[in-house]
N, C-alpha and C. Protein backbone atom coordinates (compact mmCIF):
# COMPACT_ATOMS: atom_id res chain seq x y z
N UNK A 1 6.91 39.26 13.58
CA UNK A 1 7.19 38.97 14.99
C UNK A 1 6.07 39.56 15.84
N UNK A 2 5.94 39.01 17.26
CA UNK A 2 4.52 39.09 17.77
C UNK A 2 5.39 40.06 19.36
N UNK A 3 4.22 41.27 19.20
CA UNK A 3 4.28 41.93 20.38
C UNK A 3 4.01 41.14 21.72
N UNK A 4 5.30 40.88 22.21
CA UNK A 4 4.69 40.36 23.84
C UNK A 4 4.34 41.20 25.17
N UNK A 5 3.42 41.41 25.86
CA UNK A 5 3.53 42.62 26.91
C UNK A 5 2.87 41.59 27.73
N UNK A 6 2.82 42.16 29.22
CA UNK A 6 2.41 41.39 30.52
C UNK A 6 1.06 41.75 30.41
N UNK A 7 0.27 40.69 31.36
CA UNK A 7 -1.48 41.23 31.86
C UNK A 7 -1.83 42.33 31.97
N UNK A 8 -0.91 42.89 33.55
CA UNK A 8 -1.22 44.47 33.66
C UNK A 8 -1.15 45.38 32.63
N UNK A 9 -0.17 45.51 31.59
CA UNK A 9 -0.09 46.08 30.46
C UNK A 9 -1.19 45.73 29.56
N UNK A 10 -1.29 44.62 29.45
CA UNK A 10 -2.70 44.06 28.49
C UNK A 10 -4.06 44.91 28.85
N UNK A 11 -3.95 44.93 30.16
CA UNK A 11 -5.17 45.33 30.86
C UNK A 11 -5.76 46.94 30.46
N UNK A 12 -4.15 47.42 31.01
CA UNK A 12 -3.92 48.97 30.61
C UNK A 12 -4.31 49.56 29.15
N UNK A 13 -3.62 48.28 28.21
CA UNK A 13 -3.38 48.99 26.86
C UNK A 13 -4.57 48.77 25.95
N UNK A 14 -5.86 47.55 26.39
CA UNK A 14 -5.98 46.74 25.29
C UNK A 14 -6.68 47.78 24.08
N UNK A 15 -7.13 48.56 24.41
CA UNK A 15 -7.77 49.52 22.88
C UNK A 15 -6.33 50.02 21.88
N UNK A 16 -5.29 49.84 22.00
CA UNK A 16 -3.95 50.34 21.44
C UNK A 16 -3.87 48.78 21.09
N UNK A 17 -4.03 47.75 22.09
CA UNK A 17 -3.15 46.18 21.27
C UNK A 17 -4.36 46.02 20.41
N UNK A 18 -5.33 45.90 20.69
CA UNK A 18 -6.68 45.72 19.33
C UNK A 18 -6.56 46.52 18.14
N UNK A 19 -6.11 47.57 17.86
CA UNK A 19 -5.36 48.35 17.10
C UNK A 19 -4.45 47.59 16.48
N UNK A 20 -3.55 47.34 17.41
CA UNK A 20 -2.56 46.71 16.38
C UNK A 20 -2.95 44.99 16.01
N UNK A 21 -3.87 44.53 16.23
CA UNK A 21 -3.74 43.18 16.03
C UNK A 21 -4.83 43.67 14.38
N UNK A 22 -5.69 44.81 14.63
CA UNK A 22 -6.71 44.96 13.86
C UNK A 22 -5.82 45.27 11.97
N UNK A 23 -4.57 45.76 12.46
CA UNK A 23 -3.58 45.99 11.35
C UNK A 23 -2.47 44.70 11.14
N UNK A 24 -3.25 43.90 11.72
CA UNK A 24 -2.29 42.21 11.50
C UNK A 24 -1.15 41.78 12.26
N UNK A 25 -0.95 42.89 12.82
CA UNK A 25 -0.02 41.96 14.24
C UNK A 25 -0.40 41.36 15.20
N UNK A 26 0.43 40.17 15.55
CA UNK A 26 -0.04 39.23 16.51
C UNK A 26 0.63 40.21 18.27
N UNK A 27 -0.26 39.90 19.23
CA UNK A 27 -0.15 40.11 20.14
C UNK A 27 0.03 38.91 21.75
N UNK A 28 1.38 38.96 22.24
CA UNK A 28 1.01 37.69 23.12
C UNK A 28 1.13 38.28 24.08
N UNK A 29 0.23 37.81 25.28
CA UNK A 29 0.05 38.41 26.65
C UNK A 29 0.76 37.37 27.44
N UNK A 30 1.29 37.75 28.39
CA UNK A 30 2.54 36.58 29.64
C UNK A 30 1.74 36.97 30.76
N UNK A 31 2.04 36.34 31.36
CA UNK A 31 1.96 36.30 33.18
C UNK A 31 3.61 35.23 33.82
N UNK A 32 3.58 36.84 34.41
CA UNK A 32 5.02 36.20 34.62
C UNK A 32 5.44 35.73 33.49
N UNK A 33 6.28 36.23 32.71
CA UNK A 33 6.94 36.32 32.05
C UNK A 33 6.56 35.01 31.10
N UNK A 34 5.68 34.13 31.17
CA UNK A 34 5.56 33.13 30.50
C UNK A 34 3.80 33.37 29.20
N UNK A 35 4.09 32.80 28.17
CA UNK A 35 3.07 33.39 27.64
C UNK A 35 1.79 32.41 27.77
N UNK A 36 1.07 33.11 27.82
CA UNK A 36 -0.59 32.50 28.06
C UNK A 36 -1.84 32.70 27.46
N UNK A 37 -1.76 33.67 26.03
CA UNK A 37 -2.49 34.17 25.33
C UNK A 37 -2.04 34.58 24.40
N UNK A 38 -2.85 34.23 22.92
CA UNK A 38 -2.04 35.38 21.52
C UNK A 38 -3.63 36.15 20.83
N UNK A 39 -3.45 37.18 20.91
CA UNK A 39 -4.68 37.88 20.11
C UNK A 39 -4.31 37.96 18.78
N UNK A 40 -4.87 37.46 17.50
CA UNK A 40 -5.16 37.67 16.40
C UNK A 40 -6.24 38.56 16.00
N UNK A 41 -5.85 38.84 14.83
CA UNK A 41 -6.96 39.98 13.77
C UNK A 41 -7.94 38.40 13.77
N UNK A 42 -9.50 38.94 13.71
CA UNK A 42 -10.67 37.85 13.44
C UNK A 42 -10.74 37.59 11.76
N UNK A 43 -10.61 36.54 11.50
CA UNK A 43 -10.97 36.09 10.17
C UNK A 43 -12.37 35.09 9.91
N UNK A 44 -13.21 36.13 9.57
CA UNK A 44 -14.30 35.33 9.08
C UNK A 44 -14.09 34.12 8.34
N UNK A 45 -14.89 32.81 8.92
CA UNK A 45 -14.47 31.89 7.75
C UNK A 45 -16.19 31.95 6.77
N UNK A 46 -15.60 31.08 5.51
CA UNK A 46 -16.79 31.35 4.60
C UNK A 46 -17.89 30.34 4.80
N UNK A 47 -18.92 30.31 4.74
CA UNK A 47 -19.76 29.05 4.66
C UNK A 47 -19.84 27.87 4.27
N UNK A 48 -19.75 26.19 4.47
CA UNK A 48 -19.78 25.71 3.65
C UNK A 48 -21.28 24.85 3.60
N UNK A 49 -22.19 25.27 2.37
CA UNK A 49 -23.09 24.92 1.92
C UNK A 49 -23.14 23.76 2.01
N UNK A 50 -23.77 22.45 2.34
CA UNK A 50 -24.20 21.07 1.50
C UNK A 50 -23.12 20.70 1.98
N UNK A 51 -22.23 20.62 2.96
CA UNK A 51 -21.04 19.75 3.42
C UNK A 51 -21.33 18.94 4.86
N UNK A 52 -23.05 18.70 4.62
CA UNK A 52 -23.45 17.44 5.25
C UNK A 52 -23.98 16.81 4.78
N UNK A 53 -23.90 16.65 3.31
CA UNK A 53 -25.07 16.13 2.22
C UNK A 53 -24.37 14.67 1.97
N UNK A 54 -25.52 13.50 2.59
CA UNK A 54 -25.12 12.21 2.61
C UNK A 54 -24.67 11.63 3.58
N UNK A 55 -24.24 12.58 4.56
CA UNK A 55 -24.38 12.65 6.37
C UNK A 55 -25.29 12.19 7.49
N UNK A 56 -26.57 13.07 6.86
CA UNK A 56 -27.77 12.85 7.59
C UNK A 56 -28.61 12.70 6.82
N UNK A 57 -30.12 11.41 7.76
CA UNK A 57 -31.13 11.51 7.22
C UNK A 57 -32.47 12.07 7.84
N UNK A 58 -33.15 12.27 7.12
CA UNK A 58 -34.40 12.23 8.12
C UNK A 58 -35.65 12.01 7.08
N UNK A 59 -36.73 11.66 7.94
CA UNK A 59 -37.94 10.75 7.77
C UNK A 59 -38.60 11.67 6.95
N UNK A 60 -39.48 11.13 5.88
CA UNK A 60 -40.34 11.97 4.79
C UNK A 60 -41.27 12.58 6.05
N UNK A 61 -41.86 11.38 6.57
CA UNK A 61 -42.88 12.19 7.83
C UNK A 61 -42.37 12.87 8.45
N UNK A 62 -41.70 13.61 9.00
CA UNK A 62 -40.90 14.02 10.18
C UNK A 62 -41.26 15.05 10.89
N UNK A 63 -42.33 16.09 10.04
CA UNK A 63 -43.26 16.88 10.40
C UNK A 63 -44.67 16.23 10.52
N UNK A 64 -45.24 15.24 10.49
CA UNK A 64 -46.92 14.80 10.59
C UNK A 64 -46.80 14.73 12.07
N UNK A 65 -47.76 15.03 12.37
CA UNK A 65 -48.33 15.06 14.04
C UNK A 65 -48.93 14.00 14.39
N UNK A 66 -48.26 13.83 15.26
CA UNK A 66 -48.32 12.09 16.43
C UNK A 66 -49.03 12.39 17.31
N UNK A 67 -50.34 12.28 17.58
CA UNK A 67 -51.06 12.46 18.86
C UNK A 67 -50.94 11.92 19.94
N UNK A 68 -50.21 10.51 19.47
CA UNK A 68 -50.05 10.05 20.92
C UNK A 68 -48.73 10.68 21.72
N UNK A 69 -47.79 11.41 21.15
CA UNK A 69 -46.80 12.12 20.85
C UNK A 69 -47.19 13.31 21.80
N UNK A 70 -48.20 14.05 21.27
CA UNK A 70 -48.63 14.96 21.81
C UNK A 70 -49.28 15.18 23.37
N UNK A 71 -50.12 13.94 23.50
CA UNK A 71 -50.68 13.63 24.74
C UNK A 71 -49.46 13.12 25.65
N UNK A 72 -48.32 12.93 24.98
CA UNK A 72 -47.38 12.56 26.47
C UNK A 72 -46.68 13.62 27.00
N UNK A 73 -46.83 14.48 25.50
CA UNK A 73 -45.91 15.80 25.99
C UNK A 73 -47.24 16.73 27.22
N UNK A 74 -48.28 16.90 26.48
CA UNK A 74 -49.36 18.28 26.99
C UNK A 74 -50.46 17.51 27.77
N UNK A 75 -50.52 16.00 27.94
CA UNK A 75 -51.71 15.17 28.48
C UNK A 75 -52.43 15.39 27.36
N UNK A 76 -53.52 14.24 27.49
CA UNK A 76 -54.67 14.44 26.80
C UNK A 76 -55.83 14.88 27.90
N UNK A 77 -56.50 15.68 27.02
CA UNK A 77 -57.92 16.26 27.08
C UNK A 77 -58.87 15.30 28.34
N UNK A 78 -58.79 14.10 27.85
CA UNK A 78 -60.12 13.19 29.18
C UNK A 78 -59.41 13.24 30.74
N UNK A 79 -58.37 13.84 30.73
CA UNK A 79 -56.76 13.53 31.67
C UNK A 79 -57.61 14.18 33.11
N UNK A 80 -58.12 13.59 34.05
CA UNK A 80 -58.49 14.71 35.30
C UNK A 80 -57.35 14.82 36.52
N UNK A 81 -57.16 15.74 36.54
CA UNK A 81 -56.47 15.97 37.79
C UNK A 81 -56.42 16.12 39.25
């Protein structure tokens, strides 16, 4: 069962409710008596490797340098101002 306390109390207590959420209790904060927040303990999730593989593509070139590419980004060199 989940500790409910008000804002002001939230406000007051939170190094004591992080405590307890940090030992797995859920914590719900109300305003006015209605609830509007639940603090959980953080659960790292794990990585998933290669779970875009066949998703995306990209071009063998995709690193070769486009000069004309370049001159639209930085101007080219003959460019007077």
């Amino acid at each position: 069962m989940a500790t409910i306390v008000n804002m002001h109390e939230a406000k007051s207590t939170l190094s004591k409710l992080v405590e307890k959420v940090a030992a797995g209790e859920e914590v719900v904060i109300a305003r006015a008596g209605k609830p509007v927040a639940k603090l959980v303990r953080y659960e790292k999730e794990p990585r998933r490797l290669g779970f875009l593989e066949g998703k995306i593509w990209m071009a063998e070139d995709f690193d070769e340098t486009d000069e004309e590419l370049i001159a639209l980004f930085y101007g080219s060199e003959d460019e007077e101002f």
